[in-house]
C-alpha atoms as a PDB file:
ATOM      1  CA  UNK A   1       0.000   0.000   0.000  1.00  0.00           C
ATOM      2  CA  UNK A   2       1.674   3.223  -1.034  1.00  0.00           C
ATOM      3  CA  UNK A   3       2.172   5.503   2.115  1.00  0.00           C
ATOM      4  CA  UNK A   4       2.236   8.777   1.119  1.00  0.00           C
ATOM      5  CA  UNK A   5       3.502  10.515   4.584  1.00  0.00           C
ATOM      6  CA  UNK A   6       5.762  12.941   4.567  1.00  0.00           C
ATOM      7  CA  UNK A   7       7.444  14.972   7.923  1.00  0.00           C
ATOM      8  CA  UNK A   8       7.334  18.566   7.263  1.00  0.00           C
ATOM      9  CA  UNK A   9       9.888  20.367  10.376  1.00  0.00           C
ATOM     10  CA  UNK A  10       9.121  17.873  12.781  1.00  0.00           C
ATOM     11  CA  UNK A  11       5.314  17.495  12.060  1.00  0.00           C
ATOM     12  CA  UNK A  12       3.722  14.540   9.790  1.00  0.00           C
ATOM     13  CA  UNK A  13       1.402  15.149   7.188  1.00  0.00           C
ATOM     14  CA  UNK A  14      -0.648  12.610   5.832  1.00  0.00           C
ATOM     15  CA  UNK A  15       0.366  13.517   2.332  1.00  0.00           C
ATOM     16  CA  UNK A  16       2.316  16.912   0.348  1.00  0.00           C
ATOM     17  CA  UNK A  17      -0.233  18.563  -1.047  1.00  0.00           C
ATOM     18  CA  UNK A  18      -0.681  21.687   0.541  1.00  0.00           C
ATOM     19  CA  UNK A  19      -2.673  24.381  -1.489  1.00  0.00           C
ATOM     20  CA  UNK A  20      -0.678  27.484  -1.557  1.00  0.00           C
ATOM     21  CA  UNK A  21      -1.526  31.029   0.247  1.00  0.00           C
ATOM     22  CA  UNK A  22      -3.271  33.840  -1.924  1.00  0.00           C
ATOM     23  CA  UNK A  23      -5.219  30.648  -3.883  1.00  0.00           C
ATOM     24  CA  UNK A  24      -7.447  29.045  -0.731  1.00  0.00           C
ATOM     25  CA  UNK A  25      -8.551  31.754   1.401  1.00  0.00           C
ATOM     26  CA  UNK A  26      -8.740  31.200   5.089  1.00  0.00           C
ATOM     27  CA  UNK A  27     -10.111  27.170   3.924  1.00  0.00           C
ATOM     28  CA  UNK A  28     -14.157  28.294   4.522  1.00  0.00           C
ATOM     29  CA  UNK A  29     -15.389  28.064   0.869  1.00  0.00           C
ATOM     30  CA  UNK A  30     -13.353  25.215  -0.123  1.00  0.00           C
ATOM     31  CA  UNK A  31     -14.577  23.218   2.661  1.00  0.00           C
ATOM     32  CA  UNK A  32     -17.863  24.057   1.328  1.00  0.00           C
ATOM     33  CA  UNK A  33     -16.615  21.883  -1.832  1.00  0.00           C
ATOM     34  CA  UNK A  34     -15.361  18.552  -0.054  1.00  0.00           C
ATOM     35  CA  UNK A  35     -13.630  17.360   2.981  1.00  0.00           C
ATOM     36  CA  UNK A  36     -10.559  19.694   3.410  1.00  0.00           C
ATOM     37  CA  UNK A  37      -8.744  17.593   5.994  1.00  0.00           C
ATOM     38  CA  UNK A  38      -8.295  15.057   3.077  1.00  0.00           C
ATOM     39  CA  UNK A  39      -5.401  17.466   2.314  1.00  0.00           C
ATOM     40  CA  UNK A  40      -1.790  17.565   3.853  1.00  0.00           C
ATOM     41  CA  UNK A  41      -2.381  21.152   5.338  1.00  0.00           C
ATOM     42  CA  UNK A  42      -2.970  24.274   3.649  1.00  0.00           C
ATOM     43  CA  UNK A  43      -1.358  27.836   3.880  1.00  0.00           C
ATOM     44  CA  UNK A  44      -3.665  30.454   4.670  1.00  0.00           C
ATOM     45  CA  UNK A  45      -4.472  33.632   3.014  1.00  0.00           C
ATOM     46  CA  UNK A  46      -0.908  36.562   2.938  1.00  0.00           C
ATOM     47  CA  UNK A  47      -1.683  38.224   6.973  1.00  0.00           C
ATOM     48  CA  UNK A  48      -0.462  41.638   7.654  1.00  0.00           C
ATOM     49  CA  UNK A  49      -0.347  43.421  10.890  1.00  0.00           C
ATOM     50  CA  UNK A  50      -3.568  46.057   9.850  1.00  0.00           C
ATOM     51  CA  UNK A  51      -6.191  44.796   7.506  1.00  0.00           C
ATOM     52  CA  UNK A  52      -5.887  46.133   4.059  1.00  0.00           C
ATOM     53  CA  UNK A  53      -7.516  46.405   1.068  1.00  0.00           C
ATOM     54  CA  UNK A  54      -4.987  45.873  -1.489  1.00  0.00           C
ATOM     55  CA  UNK A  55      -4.403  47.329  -4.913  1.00  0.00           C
ATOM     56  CA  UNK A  56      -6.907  49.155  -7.328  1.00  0.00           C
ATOM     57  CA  UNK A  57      -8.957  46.970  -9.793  1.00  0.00           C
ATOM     58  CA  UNK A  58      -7.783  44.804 -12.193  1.00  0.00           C
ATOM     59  CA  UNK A  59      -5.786  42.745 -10.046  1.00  0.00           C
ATOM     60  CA  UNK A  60      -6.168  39.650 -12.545  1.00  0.00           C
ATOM     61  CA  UNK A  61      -4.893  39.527 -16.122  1.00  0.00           C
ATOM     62  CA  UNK A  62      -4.876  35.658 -17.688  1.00  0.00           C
ATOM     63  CA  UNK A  63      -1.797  34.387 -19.957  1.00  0.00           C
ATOM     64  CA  UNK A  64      -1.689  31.826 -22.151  1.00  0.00           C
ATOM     65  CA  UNK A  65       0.019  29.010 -19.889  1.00  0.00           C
ATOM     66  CA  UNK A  66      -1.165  31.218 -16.994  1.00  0.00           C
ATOM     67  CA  UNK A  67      -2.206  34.787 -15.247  1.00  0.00           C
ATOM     68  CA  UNK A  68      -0.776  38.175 -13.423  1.00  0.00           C
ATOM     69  CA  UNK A  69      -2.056  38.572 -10.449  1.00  0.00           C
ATOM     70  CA  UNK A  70      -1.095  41.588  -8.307  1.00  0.00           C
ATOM     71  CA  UNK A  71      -4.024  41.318  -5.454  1.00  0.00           C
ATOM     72  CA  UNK A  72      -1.926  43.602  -2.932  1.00  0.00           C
ATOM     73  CA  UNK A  73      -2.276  41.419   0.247  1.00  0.00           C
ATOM     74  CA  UNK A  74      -5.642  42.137   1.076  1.00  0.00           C
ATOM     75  CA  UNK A  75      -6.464  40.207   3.904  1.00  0.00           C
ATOM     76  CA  UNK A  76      -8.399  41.621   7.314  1.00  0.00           C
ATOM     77  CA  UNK A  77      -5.607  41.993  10.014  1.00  0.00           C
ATOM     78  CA  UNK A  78      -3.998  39.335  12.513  1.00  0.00           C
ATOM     79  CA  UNK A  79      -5.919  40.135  15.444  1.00  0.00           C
ATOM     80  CA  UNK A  80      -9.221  39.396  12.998  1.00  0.00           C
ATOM     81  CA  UNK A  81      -7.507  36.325  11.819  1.00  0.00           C
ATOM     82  CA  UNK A  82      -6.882  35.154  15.431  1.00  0.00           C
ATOM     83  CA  UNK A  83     -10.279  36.259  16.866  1.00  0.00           C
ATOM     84  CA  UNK A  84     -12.395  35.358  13.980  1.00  0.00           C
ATOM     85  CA  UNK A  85     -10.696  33.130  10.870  1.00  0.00           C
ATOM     86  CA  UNK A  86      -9.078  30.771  13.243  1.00  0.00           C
ATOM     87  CA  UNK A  87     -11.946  29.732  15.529  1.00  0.00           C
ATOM     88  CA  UNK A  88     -14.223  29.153  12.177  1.00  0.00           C
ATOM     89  CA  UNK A  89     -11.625  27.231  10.770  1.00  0.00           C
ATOM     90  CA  UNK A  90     -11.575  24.851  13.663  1.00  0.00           C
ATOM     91  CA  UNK A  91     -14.932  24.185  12.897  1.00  0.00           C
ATOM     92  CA  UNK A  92     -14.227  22.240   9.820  1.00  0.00           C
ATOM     93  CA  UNK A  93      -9.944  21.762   9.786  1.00  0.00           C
ATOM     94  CA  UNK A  94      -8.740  19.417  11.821  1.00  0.00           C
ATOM     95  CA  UNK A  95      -5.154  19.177  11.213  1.00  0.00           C
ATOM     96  CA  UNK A  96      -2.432  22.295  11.967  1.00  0.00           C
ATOM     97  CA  UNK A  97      -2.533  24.916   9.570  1.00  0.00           C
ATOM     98  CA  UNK A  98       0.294  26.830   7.923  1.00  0.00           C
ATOM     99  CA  UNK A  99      -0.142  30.582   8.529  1.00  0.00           C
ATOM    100  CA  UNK A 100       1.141  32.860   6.107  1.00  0.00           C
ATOM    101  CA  UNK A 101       2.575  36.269   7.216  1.00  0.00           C
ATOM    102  CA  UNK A 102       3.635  39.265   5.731  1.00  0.00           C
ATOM    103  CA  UNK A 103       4.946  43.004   6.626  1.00  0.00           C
ATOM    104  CA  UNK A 104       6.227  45.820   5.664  1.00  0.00           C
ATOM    105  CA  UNK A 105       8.718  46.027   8.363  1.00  0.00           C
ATOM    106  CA  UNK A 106      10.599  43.504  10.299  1.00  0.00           C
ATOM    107  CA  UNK A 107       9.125  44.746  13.018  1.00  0.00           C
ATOM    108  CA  UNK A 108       5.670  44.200  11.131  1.00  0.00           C
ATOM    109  CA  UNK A 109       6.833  40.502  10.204  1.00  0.00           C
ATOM    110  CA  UNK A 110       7.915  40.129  14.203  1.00  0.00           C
ATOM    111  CA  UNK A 111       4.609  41.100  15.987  1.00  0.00           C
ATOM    112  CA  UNK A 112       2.340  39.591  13.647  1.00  0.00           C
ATOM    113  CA  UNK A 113       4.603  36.227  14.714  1.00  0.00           C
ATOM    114  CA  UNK A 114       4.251  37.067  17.815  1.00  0.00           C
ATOM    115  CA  UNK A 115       0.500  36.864  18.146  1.00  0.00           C
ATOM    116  CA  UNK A 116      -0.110  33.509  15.613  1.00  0.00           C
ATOM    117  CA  UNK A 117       2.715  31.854  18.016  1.00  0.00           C
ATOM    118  CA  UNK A 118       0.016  31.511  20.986  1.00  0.00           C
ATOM    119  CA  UNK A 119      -2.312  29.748  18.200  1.00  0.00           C
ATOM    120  CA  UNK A 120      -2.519  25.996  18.570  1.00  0.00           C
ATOM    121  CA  UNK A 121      -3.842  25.153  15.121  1.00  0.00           C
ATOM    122  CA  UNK A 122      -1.055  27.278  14.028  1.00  0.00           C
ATOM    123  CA  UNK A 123       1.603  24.333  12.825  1.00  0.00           C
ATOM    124  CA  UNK A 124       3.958  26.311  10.452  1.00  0.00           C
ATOM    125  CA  UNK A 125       5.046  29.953  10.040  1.00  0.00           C
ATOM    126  CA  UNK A 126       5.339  30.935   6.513  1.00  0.00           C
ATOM    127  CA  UNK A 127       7.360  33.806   5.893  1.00  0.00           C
ATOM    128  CA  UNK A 128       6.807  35.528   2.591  1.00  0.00           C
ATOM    129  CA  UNK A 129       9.727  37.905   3.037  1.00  0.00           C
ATOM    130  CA  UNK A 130       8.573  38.918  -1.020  1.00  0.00           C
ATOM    131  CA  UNK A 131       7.157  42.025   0.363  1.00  0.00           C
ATOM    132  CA  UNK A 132       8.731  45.466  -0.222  1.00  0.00           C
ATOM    133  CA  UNK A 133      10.776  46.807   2.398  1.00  0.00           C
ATOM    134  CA  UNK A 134       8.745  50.036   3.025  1.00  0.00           C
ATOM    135  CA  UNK A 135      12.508  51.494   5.077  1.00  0.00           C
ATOM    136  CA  UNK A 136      14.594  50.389   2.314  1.00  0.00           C
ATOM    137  CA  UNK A 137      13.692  52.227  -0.552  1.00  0.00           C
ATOM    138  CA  UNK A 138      10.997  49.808  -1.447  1.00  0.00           C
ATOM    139  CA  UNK A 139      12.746  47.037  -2.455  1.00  0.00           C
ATOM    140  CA  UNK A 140      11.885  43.645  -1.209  1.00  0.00           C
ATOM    141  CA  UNK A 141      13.308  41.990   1.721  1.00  0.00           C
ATOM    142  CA  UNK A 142      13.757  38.709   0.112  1.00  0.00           C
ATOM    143  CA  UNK A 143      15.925  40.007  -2.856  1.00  0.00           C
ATOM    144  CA  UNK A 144      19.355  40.208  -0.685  1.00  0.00           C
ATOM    145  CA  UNK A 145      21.027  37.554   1.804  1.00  0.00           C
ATOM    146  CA  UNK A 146      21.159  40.132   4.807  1.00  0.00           C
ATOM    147  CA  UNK A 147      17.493  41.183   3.779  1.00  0.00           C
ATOM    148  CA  UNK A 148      15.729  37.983   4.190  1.00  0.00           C
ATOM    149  CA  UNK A 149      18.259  36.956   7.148  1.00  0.00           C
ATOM    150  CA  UNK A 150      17.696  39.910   9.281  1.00  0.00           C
ATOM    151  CA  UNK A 151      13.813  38.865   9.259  1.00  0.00           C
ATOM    152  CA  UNK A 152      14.739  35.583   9.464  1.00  0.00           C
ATOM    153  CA  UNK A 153      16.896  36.228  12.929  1.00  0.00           C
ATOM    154  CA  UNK A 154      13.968  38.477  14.293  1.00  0.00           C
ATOM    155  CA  UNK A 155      11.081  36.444  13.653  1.00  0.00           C
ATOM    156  CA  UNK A 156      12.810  33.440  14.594  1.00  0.00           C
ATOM    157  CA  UNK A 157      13.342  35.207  18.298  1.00  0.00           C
ATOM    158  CA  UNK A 158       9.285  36.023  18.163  1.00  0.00           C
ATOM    159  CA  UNK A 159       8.535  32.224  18.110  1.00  0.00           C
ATOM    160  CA  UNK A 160       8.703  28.289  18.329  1.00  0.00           C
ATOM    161  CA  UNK A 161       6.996  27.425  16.083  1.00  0.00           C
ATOM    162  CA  UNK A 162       8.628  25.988  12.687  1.00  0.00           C
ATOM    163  CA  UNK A 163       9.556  28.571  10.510  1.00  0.00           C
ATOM    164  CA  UNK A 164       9.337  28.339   6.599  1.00  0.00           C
ATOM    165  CA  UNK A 165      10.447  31.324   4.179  1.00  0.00           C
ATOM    166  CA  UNK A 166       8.816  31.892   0.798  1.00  0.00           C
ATOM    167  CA  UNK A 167      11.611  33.002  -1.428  1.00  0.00           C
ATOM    168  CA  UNK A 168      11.384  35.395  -4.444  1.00  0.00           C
ATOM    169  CA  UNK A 169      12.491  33.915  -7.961  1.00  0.00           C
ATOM    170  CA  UNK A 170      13.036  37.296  -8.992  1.00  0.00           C
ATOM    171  CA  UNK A 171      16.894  37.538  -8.071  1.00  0.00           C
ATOM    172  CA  UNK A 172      20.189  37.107  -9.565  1.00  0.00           C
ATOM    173  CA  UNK A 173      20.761  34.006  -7.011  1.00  0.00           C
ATOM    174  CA  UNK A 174      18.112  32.219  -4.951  1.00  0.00           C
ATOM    175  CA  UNK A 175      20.922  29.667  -3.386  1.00  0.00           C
ATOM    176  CA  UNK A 176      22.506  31.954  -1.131  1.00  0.00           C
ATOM    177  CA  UNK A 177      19.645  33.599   0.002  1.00  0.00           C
ATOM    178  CA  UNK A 178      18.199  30.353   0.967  1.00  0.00           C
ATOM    179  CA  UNK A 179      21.272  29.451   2.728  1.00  0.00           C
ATOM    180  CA  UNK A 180      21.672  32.971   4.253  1.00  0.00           C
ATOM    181  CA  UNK A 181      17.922  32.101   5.672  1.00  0.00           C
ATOM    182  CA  UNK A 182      19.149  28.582   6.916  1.00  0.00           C
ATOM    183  CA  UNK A 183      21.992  30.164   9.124  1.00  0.00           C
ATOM    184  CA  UNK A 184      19.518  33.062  10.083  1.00  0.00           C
ATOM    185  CA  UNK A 185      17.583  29.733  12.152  1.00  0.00           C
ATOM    186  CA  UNK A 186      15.255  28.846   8.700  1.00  0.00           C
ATOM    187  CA  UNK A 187      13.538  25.464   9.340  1.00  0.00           C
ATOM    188  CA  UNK A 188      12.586  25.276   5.816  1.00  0.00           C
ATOM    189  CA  UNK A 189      11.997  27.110   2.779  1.00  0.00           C
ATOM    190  CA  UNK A 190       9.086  27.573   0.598  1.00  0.00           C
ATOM    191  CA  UNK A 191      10.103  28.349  -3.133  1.00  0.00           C
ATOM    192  CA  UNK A 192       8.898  29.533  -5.690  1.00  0.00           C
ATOM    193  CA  UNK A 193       6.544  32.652  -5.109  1.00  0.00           C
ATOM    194  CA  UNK A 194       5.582  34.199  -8.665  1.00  0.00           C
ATOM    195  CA  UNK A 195       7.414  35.830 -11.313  1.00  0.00           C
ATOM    196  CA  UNK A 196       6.929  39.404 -12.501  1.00  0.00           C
ATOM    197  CA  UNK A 197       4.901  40.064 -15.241  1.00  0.00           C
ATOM    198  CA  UNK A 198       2.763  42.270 -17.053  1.00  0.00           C
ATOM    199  CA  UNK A 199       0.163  42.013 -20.211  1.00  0.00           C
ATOM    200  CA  UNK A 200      -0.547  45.065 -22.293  1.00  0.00           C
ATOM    201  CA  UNK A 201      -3.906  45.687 -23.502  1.00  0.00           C
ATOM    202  CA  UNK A 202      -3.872  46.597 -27.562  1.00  0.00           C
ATOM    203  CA  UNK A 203      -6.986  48.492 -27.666  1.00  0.00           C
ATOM    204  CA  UNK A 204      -6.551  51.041 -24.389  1.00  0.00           C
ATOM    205  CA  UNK A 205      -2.401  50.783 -25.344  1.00  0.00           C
ATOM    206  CA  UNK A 206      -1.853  50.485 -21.496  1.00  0.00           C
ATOM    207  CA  UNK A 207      -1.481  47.423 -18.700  1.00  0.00           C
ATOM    208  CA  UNK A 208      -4.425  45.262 -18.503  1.00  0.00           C
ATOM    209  CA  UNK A 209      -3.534  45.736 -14.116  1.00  0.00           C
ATOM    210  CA  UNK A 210      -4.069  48.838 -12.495  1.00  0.00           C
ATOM    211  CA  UNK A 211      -0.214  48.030 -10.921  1.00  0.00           C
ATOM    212  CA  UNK A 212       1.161  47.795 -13.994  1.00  0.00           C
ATOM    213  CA  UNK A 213       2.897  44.592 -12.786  1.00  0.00           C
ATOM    214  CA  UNK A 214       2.453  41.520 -11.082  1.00  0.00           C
ATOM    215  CA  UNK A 215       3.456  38.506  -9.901  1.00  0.00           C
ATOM    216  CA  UNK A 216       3.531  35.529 -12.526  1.00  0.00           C
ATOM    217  CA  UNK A 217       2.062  32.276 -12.601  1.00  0.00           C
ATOM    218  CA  UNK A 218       0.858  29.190 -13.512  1.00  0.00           C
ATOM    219  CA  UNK A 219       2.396  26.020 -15.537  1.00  0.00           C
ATOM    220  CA  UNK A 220       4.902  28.200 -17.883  1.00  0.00           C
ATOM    221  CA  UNK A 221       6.980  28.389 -14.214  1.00  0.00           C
ATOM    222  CA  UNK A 222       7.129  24.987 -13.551  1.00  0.00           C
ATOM    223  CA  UNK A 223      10.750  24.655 -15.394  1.00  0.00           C
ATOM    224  CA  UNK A 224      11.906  27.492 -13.664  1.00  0.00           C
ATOM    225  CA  UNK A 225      10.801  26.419  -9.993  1.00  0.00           C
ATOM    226  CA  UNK A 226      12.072  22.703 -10.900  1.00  0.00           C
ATOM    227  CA  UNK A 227      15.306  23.969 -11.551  1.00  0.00           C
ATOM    228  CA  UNK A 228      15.158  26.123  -8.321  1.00  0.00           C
ATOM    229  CA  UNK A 229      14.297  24.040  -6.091  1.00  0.00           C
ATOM    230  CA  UNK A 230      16.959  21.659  -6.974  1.00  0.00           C
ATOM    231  CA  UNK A 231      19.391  23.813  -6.729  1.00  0.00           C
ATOM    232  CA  UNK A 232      18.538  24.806  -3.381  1.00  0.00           C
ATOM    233  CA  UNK A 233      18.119  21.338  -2.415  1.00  0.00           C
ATOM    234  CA  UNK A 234      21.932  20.699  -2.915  1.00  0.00           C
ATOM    235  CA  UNK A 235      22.852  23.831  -0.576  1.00  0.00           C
ATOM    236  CA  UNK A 236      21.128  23.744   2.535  1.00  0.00           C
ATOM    237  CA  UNK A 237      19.983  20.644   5.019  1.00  0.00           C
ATOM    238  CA  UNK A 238      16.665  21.893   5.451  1.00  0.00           C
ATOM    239  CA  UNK A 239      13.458  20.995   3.905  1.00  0.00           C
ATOM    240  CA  UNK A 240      11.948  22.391   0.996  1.00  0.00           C
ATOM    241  CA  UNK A 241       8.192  23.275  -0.027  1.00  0.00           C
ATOM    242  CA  UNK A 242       8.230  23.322  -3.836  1.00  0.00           C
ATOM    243  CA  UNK A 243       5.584  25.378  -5.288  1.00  0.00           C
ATOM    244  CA  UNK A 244       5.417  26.620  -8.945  1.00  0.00           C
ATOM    245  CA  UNK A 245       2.762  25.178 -11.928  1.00  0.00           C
ATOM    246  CA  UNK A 246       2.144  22.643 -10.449  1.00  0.00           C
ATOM    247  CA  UNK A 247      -1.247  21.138 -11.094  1.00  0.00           C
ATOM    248  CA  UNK A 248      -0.988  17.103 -11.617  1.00  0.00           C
ATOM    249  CA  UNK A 249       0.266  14.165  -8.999  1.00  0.00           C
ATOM    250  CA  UNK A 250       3.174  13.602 -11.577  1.00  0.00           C
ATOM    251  CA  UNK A 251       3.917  17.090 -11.211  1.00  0.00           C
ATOM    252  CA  UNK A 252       4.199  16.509  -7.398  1.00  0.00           C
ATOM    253  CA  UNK A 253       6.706  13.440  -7.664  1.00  0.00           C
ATOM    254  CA  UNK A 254       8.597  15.461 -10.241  1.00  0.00           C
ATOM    255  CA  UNK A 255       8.863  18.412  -7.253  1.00  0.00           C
ATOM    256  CA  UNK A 256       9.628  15.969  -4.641  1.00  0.00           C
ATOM    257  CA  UNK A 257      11.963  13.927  -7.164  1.00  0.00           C
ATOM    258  CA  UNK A 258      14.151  17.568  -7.545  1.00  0.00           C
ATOM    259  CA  UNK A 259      13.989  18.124  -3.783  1.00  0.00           C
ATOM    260  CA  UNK A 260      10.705  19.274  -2.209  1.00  0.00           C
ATOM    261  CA  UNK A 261       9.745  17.679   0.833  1.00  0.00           C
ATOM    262  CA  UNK A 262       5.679  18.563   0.454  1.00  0.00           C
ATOM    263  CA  UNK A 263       3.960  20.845  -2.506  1.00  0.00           C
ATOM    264  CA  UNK A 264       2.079  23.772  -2.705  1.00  0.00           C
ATOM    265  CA  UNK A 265      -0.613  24.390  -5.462  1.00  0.00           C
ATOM    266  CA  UNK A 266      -1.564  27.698  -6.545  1.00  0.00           C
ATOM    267  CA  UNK A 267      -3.019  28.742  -9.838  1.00  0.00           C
ATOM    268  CA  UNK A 268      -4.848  25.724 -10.303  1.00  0.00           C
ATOM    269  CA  UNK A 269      -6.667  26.310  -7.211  1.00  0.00           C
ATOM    270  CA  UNK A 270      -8.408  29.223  -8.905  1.00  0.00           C
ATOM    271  CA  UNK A 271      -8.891  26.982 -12.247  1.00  0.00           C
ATOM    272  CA  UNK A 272     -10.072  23.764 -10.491  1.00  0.00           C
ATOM    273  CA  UNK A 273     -11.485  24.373  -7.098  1.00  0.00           C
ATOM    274  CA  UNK A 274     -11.302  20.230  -6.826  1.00  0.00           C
ATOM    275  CA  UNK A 275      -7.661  20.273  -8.448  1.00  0.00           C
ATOM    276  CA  UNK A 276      -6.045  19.176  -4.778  1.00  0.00           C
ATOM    277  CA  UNK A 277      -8.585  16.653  -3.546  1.00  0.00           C
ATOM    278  CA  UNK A 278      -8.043  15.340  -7.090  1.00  0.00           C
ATOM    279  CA  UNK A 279      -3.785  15.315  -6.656  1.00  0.00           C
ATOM    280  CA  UNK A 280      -4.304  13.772  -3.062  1.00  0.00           C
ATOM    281  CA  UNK A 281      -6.660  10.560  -4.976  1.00  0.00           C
ATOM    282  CA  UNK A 282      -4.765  10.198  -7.889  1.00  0.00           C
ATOM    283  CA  UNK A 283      -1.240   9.884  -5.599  1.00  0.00           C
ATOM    284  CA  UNK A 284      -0.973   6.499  -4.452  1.00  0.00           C
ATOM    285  CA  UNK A 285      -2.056   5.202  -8.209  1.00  0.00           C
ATOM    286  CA  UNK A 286       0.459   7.220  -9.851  1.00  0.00           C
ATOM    287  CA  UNK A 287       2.981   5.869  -7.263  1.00  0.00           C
ATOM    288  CA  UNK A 288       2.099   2.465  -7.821  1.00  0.00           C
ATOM    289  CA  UNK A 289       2.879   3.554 -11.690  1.00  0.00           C
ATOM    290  CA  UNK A 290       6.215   4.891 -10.822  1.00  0.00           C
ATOM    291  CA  UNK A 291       7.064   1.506  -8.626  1.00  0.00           C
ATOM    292  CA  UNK A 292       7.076   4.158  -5.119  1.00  0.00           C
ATOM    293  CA  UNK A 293       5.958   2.865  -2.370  1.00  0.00           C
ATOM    294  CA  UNK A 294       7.028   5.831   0.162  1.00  0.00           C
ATOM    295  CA  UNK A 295       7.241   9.030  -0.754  1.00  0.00           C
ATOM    296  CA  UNK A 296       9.519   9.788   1.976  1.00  0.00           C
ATOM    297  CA  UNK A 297      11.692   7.462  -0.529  1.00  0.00           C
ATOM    298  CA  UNK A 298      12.196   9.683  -3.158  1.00  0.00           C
ATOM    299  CA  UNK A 299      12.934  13.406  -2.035  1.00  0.00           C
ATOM    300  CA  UNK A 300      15.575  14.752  -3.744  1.00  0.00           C
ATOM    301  CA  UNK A 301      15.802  11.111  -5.669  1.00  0.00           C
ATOM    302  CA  UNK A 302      16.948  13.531  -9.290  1.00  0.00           C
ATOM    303  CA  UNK A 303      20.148  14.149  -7.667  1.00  0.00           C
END
């Protein structure tokens, strides 16, 4: 019988697939769908300090192997996360959840730590540290080793919990910031968030988004976030979340294969509301098909 387990920073899933943040909301209308806990975990919606609205309409513009999205992190505050999200979610999620957070500060990133720490059905901190730095000129933590490493050390003083960080792909060399987070007291890393892109409309002669640009993606990544995560894979000792076009259960083994320890599905979240229950079914036939009988077996197995 294939056993499709995997231990994720010291806690066991039942299986990888773990739909990514920005793509499943705070779980409430997928659960509406089917049976949620069916799923390894999933990372909850980007969660600031303040609530915010996000960026001016259109946030969405579609590609042909994909979309833009730039959505701005609207989400309605930590303290309405804690005092209202989390207790619904424990109506219908059984299993620890992996709680996204973002700031513009890294004192921002720290309290908002802080606070989810003291949740219990909090398993996982992940740390998008893709947002700009709003006291550096704008430019994203995550784009520089001592950038993502100085929220890495101050976050990682905020709480026990297990701490993940979502890297950028948008830099000249995602190794050494992933090892710079690793030293920093990283117990993973989640790779890769989206690309930057933009569509031009031909009738207005402008950007289809009101930003201008966003964040990339969908299956025209998957090469790119392949090759990523294996290359991180061979630099730090850590485990890896490997996220990027992903939409199939032979795109999962092909993740874990080049290094990823569990998955994250975005895009097709938003394409196929069912796409993960369908993944998590289709697994332990397509391992079968493959002759894998743990997936434990086979992280990293490319190298």
């Amino acid at each position: 019988m294939a056993d499709t387990r995997v231990n994720l920073c010291g806690i066991e899933i039942d299986n990888p697939l773990i739909p990514a943040s920005g793509t499943f909301g705070y779980g409430k209308e997928f659960a509406e769908l089917y049976d949620i806990n069916c799923l390894g975990s999933f990372s909850f919606k980007g969660t600031t300090l303040n609530s915010r609205f996000g960026n001016p309409t259109p946030r969405i513009a579609e590609c042909p192997s994909g979309m833009i999205n730039a959505v701005g992190l609207q989400n309605p505050g930590v303290q309405a996360v804690v005092e209202h999200e989390l207790p619904e979610l424990a109506k219908f999620f059984h299993k620890p959840v992996m709680a996204n957070i973002c700031g513009f500060s890294i004192e921002e990133y720290t309290e908002v730590a802080r606070i989810l720490d003291a949740e219990e059905q909090v398993g996982w901190l992940e740390v998008n540290v893709s947002c700009p730095n709003v006291h550096g000129g704008g430019m994203s933590f995550g784009v520089t080793c001592d950038g993502a490493a100085s929220v890495v050390r101050s976050v990682r003083a905020a709480t026990k919990k297990p701490l993940i960080i979502k890297l950028s792909p948008n830099v000249t060399d995602i190794v050494s910031i992933a090892k710079s987070c690793e030293d920093a007291g990283a117990d993973g890393i989640s790779m890769i968030n989206t690309m930057l892109g933009m569509r031009i409309d031909l009738r207005t002669k402008k950007p289809v988004i009101a930003n201008k640009m966003g964040g990339f993606s969908g299956p025209a990544i998957k090469p790119v976030a392949l090759r990523m995560v294996y290359q991180v894979y061979e630099a730090v000792k850590i485990p890896i979340v490997g996220m990027g076009g992903l939409s199939s259960a032979e795109d999962v083994i092909e993740m874990m294969l080049a290094g990823a320890t569990a998955v994250e599905i975005g895009s097709a979240n938003l394409v196929d509301p069912f796409i993960c229950r369908d993944i998590v079914e289709a697994l332990p036939e397509v391992m079968e098909k493959y002759n894998i009988k743990n997936l434990k077996d086979i992280i990293g197995g490319a190298h």
